[in-house]
Structures are given as C-alpha cells and as structure tokens.
N, C-alpha and C. Protein backbone atom coordinates (compact mmCIF):
# COMPACT_ATOMS: atom_id res chain seq x y z
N UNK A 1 -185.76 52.76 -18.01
CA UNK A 1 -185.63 51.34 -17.73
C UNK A 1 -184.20 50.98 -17.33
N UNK A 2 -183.13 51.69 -18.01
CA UNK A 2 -181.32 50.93 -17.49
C UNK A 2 -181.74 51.86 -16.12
N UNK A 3 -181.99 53.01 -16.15
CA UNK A 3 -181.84 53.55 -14.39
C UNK A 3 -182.58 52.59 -13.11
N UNK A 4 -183.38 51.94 -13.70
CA UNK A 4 -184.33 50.94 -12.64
C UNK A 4 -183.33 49.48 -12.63
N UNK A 5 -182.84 49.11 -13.80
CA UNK A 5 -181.87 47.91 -13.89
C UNK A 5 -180.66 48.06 -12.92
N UNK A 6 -179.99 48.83 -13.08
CA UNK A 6 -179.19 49.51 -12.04
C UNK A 6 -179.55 49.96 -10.35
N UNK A 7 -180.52 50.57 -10.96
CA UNK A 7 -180.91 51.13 -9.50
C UNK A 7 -181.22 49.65 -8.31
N UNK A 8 -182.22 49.05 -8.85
CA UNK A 8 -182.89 47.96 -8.12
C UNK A 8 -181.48 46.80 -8.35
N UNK A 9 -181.03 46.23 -9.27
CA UNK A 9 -180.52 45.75 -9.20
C UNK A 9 -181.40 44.20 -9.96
N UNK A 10 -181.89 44.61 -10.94
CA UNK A 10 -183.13 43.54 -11.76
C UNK A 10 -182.00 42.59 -12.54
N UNK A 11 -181.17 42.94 -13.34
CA UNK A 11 -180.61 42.22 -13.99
C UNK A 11 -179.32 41.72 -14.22
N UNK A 12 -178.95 42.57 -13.10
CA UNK A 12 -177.22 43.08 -12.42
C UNK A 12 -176.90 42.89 -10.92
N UNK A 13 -175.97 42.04 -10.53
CA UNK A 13 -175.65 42.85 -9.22
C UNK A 13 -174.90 43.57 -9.23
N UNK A 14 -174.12 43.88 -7.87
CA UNK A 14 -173.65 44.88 -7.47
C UNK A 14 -172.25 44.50 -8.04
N UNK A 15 -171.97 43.31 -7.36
CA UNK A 15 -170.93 42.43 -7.07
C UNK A 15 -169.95 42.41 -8.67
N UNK A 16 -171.33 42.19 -9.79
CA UNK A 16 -171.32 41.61 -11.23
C UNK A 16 -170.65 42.79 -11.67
N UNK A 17 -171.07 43.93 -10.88
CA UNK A 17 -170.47 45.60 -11.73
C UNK A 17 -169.27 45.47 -11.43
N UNK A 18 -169.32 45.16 -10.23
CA UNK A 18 -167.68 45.58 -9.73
C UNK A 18 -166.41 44.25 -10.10
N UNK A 19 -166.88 43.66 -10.76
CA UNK A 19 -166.17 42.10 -11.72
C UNK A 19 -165.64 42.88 -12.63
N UNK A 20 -166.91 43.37 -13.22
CA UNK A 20 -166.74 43.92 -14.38
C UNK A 20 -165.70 45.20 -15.04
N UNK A 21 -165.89 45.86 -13.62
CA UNK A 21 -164.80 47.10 -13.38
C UNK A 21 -163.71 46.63 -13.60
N UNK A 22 -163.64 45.32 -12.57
CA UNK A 22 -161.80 45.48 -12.63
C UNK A 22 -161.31 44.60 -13.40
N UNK A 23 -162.46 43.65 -14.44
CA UNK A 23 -161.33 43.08 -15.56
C UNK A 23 -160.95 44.56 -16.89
N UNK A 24 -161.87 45.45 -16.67
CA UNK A 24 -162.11 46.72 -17.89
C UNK A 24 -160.69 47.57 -17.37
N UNK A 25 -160.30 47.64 -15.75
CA UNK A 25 -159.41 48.47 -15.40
C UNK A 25 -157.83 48.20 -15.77
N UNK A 26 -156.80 48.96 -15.81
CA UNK A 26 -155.48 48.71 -15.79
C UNK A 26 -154.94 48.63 -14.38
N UNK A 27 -153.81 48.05 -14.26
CA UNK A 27 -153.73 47.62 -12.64
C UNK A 27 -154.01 49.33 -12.29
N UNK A 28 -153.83 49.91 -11.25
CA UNK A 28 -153.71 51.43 -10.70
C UNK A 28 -155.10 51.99 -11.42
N UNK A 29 -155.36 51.88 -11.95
CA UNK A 29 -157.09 52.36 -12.71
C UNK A 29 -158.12 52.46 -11.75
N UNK A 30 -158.91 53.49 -11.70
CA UNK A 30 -159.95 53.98 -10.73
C UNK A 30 -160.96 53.42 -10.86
N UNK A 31 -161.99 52.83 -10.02
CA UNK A 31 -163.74 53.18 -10.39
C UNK A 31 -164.51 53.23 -9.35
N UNK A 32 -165.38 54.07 -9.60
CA UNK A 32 -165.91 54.60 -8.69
C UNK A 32 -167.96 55.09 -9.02
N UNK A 33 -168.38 54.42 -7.54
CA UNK A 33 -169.53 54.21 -7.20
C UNK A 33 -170.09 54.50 -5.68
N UNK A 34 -171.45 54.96 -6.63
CA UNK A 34 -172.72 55.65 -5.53
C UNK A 34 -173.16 54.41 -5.39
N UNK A 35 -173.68 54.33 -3.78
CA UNK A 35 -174.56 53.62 -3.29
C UNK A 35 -175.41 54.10 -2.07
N UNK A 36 -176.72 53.34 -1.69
CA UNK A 36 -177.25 54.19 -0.34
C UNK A 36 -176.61 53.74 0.80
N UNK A 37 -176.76 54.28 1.82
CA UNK A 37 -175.74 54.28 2.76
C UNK A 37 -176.12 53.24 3.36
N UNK A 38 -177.57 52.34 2.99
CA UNK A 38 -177.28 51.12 4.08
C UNK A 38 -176.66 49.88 3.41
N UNK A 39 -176.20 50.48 2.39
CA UNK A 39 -175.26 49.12 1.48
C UNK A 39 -173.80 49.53 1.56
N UNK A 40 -173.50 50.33 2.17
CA UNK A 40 -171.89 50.59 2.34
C UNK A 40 -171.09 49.01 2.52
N UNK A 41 -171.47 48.54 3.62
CA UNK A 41 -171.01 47.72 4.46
C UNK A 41 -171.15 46.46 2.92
N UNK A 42 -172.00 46.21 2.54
CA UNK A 42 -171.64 45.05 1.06
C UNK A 42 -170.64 45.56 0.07
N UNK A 43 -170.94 46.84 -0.25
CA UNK A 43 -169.93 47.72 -1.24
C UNK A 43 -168.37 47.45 -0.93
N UNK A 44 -168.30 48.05 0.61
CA UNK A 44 -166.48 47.47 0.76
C UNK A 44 -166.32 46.12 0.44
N UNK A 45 -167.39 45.16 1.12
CA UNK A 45 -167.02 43.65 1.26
C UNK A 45 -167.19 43.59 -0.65
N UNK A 46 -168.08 44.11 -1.27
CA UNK A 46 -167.81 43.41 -2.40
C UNK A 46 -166.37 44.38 -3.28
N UNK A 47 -166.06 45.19 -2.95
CA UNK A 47 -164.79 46.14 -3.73
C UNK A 47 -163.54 45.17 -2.89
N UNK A 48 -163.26 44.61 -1.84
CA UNK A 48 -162.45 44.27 -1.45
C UNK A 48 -162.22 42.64 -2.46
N UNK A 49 -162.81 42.22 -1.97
CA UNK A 49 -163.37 40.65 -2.29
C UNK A 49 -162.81 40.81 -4.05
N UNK A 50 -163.22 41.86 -4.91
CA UNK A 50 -162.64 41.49 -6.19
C UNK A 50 -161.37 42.45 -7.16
N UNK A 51 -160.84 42.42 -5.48
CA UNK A 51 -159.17 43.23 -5.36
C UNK A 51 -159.27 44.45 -5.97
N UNK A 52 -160.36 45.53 -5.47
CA UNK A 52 -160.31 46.98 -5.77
C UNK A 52 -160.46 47.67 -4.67
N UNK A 53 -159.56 48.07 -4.09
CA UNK A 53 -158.90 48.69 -2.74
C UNK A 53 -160.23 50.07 -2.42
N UNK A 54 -160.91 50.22 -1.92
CA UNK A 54 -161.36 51.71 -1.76
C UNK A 54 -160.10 52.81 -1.39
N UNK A 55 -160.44 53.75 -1.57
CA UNK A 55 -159.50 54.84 -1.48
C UNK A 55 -159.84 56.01 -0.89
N UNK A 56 -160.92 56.47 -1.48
CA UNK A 56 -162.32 57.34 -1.32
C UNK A 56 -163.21 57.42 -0.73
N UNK A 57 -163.67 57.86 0.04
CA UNK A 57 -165.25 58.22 0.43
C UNK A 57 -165.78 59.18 0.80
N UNK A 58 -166.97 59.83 0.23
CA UNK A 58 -167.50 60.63 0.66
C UNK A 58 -168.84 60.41 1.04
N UNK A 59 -169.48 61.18 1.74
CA UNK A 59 -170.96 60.77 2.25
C UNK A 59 -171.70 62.22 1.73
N UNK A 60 -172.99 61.66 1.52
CA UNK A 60 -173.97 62.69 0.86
C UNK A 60 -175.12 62.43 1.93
N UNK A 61 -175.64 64.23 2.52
CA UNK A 61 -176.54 63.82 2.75
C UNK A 61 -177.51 65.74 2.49
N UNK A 62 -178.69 65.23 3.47
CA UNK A 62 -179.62 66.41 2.74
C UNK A 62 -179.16 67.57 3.78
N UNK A 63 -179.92 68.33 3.30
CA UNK A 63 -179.25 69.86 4.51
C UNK A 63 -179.98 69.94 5.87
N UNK A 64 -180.94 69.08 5.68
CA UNK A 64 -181.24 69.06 7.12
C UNK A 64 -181.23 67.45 8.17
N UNK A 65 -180.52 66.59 7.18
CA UNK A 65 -181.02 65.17 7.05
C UNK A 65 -179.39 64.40 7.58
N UNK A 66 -179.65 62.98 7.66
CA UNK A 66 -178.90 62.44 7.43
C UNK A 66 -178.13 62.05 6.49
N UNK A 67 -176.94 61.18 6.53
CA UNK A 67 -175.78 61.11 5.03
C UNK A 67 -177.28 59.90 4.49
N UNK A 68 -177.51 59.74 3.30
CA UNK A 68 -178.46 59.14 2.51
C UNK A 68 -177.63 58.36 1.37
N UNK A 69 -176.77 58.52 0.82
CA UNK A 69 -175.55 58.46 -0.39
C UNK A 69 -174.10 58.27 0.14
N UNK A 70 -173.57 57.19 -0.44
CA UNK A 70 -171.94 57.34 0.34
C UNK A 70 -171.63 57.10 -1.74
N UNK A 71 -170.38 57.79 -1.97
CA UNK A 71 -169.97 57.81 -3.09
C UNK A 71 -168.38 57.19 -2.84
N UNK A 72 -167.61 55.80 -3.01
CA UNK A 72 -166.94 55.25 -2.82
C UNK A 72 -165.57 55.18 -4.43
N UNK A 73 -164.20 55.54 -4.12
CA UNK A 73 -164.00 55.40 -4.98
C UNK A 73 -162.53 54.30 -4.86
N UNK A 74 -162.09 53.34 -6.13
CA UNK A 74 -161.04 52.82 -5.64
C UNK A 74 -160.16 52.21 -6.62
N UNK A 75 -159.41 51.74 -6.05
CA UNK A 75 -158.04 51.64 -7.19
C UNK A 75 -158.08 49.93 -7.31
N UNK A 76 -157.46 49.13 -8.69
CA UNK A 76 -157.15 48.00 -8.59
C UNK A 76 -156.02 48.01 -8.45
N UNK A 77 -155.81 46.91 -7.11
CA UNK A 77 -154.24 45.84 -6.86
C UNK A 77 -153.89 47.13 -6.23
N UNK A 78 -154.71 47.90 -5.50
CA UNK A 78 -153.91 49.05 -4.62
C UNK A 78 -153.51 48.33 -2.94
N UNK A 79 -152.48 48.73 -2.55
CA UNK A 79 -152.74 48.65 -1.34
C UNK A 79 -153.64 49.54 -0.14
N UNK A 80 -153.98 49.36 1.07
CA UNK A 80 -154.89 49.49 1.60
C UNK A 80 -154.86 51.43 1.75
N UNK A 81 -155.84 52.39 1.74
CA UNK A 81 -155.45 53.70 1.59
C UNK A 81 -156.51 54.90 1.69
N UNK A 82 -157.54 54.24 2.50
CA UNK A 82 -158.70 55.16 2.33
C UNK A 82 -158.56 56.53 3.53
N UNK A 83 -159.25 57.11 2.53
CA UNK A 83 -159.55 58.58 3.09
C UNK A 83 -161.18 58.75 2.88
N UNK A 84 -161.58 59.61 4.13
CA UNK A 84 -162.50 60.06 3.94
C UNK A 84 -163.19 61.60 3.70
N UNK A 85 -163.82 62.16 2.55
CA UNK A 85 -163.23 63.61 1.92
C UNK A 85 -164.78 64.08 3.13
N UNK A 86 -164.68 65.15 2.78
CA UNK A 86 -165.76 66.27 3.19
C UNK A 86 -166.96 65.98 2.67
N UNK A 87 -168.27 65.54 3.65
CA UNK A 87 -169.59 65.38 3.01
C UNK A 87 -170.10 66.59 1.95
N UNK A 88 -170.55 66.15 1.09
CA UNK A 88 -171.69 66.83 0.27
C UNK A 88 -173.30 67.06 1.24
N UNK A 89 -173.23 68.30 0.99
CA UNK A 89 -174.75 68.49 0.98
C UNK A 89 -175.48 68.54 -0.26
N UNK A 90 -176.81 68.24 0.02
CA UNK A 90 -177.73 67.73 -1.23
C UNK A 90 -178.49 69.31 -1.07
N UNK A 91 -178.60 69.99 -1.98
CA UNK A 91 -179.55 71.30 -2.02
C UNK A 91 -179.03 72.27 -1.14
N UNK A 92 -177.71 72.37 -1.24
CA UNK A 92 -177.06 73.28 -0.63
C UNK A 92 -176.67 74.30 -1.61
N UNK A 93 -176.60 75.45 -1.98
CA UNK A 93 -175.76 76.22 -2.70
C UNK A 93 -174.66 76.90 -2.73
C-alpha cells in the first residue's frame, strides 16, 4: 500500500515530497529521486521551483528498449550544475 501511495501519487504529490526534502535538508544536502521519464519535465520544474538545484541525472532504460526511468539527483541553495552520468541498463549483467 505506501509503494502504490507513492507510486500513483494517492495521498502525496510529487511537489509535497520535494517541500518536504528541502525543509529535512541542510543547505548543500542531497536528495534524490526516480521518476518515469514522461515526468522529467515536472520533476525539474518542481526541484527548481522549491530551490533544489538538480545536479544529477541518469536515465534508465531496458536492454533493448527505451530510457523508461530518469533517476535525478540535487543539492539545496546550489547553484546551477547538472551533469548527465552514463545510462543504466535494466537486465543487463
């Protein structure tokens, strides 16, 4: 049931997590979140919007597939600094 609360987004937003992150963080303090890749584009707007800089990104996808997963990570009160690391493959060994 919390993996469906989360997942879907039933009792939480996205937005509400990432509030939540950065009153819990110290200024320079990390956090970092999976989302599917067609919510990237809200994820920055909402990590920007409540002054947690992305830094990070990586994209996940399957071994024969497209990226499916972007895993975003970021700093509070950072200035602007993203990199983007080397995709993950999903069922790769």
């Amino acid at each position: 049931e919390h993996i469906a609360i989360c997942r879907h987004e039933c009792l939480i937003t996205q937005k509400e997590i990432i509030q939540t992150a950065y009153r819990l963080l110290m200024p320079g303090g990390r956090f970092c979140i999976c989302q599917r890749i067609e919510r990237l584009t809200d994820l920055l707007c909402d990590l920007r919007s409540c002054n947690l800089e992305p830094c990070r990104m990586v994209f996940v996808r399957t071994k024969n597939g497209d990226s499916y997963l972007v895993m975003v990570e970021s700093a509070k009160d950072k200035k602007p600094q993203l990199k983007i690391s080397k995709e993950i493959i999903n069922g790769e060994e």
